[in-house]
N, C-alpha and C. Protein backbone atom coordinates (compact mmCIF):
# COMPACT_ATOMS: atom_id res chain seq x y z
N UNK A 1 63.25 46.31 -19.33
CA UNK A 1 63.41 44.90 -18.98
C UNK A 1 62.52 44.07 -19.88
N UNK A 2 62.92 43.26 -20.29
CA UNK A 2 62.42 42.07 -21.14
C UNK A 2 61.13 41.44 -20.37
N UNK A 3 59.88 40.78 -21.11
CA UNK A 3 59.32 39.71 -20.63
C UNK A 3 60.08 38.79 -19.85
N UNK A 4 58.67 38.15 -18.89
CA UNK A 4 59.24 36.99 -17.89
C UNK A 4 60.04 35.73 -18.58
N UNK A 5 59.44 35.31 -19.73
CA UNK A 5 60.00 34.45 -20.39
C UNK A 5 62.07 35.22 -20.55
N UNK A 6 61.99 35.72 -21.06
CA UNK A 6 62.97 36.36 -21.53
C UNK A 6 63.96 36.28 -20.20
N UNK A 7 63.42 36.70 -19.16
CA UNK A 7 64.00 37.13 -17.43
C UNK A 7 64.07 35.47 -17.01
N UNK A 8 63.47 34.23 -17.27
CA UNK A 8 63.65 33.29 -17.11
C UNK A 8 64.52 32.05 -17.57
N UNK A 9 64.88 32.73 -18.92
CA UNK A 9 65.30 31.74 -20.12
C UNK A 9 67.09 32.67 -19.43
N UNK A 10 67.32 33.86 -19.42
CA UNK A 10 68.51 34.38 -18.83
C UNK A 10 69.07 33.80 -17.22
N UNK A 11 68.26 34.03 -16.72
CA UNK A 11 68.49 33.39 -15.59
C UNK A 11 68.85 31.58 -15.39
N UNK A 12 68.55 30.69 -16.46
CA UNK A 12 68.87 28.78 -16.70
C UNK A 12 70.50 29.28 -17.03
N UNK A 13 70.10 30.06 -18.24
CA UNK A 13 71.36 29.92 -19.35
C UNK A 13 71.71 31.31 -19.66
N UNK A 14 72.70 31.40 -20.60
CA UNK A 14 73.45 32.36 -20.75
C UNK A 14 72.07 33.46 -21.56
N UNK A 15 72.44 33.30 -22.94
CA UNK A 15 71.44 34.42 -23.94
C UNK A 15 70.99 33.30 -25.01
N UNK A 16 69.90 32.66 -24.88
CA UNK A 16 69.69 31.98 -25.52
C UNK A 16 68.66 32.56 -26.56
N UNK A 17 68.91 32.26 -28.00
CA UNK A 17 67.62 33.43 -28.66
C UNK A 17 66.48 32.25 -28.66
N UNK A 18 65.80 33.63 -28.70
CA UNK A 18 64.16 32.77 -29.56
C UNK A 18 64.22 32.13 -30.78
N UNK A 19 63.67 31.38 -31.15
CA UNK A 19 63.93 30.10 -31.83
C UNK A 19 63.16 30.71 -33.12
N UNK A 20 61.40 30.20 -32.08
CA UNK A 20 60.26 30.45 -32.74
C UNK A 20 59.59 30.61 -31.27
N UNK A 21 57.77 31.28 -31.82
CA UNK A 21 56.88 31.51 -31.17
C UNK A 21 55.92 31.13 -31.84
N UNK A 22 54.40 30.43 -30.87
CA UNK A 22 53.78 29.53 -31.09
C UNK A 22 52.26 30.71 -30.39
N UNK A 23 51.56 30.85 -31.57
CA UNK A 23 50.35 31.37 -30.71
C UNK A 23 49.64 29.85 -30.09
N UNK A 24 49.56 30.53 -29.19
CA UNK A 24 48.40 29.17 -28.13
C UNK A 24 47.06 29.92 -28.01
N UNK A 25 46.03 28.84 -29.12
CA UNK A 25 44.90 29.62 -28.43
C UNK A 25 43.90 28.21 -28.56
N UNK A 26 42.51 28.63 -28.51
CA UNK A 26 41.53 27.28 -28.67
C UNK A 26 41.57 25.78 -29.32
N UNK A 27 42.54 25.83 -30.62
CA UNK A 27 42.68 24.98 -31.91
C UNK A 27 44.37 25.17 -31.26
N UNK A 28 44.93 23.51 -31.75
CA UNK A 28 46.09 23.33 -31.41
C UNK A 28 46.85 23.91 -32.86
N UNK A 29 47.67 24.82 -32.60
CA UNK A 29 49.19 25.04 -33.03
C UNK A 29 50.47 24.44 -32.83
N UNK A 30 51.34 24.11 -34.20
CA UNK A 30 52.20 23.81 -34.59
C UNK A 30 53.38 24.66 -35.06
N UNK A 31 54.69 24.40 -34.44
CA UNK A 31 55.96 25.27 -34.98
C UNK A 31 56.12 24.79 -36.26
N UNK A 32 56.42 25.78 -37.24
CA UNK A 32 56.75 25.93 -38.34
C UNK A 32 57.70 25.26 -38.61
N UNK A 33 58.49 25.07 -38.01
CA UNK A 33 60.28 24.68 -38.20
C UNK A 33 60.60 23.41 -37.53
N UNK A 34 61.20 22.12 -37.96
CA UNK A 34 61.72 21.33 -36.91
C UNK A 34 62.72 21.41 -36.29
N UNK A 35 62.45 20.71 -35.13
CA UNK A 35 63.62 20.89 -33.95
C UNK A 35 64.63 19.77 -34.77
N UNK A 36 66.07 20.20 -33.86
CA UNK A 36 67.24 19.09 -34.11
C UNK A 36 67.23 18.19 -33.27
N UNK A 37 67.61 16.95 -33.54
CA UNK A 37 68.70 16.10 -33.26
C UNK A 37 69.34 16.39 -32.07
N UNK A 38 69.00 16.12 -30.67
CA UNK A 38 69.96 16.62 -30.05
C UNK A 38 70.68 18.01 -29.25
N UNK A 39 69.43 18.69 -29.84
CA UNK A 39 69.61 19.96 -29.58
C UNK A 39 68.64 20.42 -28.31
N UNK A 40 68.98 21.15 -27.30
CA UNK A 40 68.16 21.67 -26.21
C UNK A 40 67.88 22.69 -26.66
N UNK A 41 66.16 22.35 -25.96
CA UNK A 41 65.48 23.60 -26.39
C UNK A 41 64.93 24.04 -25.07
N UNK A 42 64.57 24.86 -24.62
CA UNK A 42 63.62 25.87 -23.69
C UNK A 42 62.61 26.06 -24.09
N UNK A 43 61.49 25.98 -23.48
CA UNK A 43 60.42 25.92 -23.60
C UNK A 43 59.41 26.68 -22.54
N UNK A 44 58.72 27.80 -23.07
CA UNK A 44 57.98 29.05 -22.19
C UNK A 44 56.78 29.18 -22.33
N UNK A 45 55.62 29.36 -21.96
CA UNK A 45 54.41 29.57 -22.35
C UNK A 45 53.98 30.99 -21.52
N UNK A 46 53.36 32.17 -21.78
CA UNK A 46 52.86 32.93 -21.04
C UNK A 46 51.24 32.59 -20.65
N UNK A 47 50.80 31.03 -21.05
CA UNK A 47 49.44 30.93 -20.54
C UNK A 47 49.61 29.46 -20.51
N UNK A 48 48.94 28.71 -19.31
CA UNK A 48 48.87 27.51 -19.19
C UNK A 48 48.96 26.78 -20.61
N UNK A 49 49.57 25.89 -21.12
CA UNK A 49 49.00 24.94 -22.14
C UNK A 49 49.76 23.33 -22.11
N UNK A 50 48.88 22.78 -23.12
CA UNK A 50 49.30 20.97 -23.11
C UNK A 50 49.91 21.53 -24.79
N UNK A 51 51.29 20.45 -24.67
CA UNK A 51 52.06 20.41 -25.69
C UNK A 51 52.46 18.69 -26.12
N UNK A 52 52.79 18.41 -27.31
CA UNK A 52 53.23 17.45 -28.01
C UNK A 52 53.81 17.15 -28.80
N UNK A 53 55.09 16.51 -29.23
CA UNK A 53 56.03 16.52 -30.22
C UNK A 53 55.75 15.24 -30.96
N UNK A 54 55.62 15.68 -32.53
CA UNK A 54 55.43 14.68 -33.29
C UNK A 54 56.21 15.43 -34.96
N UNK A 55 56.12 14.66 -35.91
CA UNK A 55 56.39 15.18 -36.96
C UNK A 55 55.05 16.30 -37.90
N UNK A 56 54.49 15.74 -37.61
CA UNK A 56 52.96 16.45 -38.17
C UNK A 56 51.98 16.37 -36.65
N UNK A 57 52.14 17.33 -35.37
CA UNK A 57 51.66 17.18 -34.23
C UNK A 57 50.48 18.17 -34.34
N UNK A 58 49.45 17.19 -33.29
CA UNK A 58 48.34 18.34 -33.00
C UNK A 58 47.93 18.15 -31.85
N UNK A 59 47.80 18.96 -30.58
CA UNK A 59 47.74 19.21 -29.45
C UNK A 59 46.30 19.07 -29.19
N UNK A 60 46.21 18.06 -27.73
CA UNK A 60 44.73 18.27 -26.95
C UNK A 60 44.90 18.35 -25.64
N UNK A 61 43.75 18.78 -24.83
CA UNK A 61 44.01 18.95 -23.61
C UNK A 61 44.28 17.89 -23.06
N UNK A 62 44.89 16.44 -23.57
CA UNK A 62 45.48 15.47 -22.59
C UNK A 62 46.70 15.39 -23.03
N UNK A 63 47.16 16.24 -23.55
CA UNK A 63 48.50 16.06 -23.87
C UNK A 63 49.35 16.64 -22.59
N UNK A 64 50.75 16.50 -23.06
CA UNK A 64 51.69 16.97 -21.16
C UNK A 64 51.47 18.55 -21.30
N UNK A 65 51.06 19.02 -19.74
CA UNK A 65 50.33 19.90 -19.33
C UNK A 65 51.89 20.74 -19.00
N UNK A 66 51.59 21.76 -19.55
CA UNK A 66 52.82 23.09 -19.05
C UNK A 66 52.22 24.68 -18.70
N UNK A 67 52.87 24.31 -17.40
CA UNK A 67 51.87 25.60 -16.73
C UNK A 67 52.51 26.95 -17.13
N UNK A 68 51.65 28.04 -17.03
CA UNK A 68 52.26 29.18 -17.32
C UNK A 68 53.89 29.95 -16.87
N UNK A 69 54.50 30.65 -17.64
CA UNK A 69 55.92 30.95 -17.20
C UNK A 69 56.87 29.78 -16.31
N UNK A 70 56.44 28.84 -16.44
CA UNK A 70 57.45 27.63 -15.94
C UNK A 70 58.49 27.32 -17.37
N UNK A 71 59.87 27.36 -16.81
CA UNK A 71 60.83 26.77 -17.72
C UNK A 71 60.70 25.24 -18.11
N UNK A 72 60.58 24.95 -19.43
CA UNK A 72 60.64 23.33 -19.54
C UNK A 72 61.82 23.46 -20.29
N UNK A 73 63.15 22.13 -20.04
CA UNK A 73 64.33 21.93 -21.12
C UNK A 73 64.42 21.07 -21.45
N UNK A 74 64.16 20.72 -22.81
CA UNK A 74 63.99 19.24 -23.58
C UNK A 74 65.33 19.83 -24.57
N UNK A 75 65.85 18.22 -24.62
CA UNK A 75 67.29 17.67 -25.63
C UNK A 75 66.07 17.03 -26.76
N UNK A 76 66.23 17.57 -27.86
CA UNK A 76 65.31 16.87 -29.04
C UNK A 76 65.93 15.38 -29.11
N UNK A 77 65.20 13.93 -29.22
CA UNK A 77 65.43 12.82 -29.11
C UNK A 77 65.62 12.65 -30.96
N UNK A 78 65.14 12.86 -31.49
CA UNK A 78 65.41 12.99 -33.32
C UNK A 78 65.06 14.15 -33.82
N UNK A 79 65.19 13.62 -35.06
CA UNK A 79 64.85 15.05 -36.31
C UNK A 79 63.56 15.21 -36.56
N UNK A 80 63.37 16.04 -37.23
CA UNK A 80 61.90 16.33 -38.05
C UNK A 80 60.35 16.48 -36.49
N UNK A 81 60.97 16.18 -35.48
CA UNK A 81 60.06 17.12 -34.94
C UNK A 81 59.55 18.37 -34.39
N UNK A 82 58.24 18.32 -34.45
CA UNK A 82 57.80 19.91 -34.22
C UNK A 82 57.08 19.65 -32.96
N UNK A 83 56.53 20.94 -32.20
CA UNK A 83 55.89 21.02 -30.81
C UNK A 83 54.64 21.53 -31.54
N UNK A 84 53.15 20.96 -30.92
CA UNK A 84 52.24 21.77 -30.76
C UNK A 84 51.67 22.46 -29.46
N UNK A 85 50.81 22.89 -29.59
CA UNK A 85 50.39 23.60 -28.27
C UNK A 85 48.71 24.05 -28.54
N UNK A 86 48.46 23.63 -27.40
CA UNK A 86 46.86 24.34 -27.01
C UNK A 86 46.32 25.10 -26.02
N UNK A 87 45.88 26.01 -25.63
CA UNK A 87 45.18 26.48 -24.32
C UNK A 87 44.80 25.91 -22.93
N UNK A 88 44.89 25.66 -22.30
CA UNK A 88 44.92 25.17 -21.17
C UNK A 88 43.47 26.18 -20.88
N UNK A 89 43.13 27.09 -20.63
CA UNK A 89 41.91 28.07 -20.37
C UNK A 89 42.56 29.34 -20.69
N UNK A 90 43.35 30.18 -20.97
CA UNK A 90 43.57 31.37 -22.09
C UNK A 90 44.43 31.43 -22.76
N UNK A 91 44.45 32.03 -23.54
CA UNK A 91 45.92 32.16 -24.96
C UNK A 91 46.63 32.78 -24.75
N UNK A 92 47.71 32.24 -25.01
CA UNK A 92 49.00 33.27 -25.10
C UNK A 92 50.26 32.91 -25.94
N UNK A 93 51.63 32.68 -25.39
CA UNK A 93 52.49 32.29 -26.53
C UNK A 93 53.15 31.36 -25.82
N UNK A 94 53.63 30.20 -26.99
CA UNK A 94 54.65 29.33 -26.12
C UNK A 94 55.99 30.12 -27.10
N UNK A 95 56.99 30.03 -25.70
CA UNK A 95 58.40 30.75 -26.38
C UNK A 95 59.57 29.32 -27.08
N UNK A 96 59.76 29.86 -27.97
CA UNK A 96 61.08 27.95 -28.00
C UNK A 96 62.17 28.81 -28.04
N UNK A 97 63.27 28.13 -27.34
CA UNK A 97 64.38 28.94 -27.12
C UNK A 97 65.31 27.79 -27.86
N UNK A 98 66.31 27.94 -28.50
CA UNK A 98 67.14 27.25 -28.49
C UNK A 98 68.56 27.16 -27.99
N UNK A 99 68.83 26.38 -27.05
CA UNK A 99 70.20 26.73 -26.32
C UNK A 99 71.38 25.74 -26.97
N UNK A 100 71.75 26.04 -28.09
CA UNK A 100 72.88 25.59 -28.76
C UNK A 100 73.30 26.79 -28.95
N UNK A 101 74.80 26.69 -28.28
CA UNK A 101 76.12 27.28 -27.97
C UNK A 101 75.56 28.16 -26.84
N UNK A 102 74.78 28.28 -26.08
CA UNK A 102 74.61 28.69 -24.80
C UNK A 102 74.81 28.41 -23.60
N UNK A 103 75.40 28.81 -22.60
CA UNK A 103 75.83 28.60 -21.05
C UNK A 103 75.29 28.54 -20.05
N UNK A 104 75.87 27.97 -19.07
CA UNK A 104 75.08 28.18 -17.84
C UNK A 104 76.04 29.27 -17.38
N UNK A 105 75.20 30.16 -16.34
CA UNK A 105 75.76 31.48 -16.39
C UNK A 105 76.59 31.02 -14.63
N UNK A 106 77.75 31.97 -14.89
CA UNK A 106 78.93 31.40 -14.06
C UNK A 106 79.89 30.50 -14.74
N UNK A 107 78.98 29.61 -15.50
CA UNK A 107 80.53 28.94 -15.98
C UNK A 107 81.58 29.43 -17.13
């Protein structure tokens, strides 16, 4: 059986892959890649953290707070942005899923 992330992101939607992964640790991290236009993404952390979308983003602990293994689903509002992420109190990974051409399961 897959990680919780994995058991969580199946259970919203159909098979949505991993996008990218984001180490979260002390110093805020940035995804490599920008999000689309429009595109829903899933969003996983296996450790508390505050995240922020900007084009060149850097994460602090007042940024919006995402608690551990909770599903977040953001529709990207434009192009060229990226998510950062920071620790909340331990490290772990934020998951980005991207659910373009993915289902809700049943339908």
């Amino acid at each position: 059986m897959g990680n919780v992330n994995e058991t969580l992101a199946r259970s919203i939607v159909g098979m949505p892959s991993i996008w990218e992964v984001v180490a979260v640790g002390a110093t805020s991290a940035a995804s490599t890649s920008a999000l689309s236009m429009g595109t829903s993404y899933l969003f996983t952390a296996t450790a508390a953290c505050h995240i922020v979308f900007a084009a060149s983003p850097t994460a602090t602990t007042s940024h919006t707070y995402l608690p551990a293994n909770y599903p977040l689903v953001i529709t990207m509002p434009s192009d060229g942005l990226k998510v950062a992420a920071i620790r909340n109190s331990g490290d772990g990974n934020l998951f980005i899923s991207s659910l373009a051409g993915a289902h809700k399961v049943g339908a």
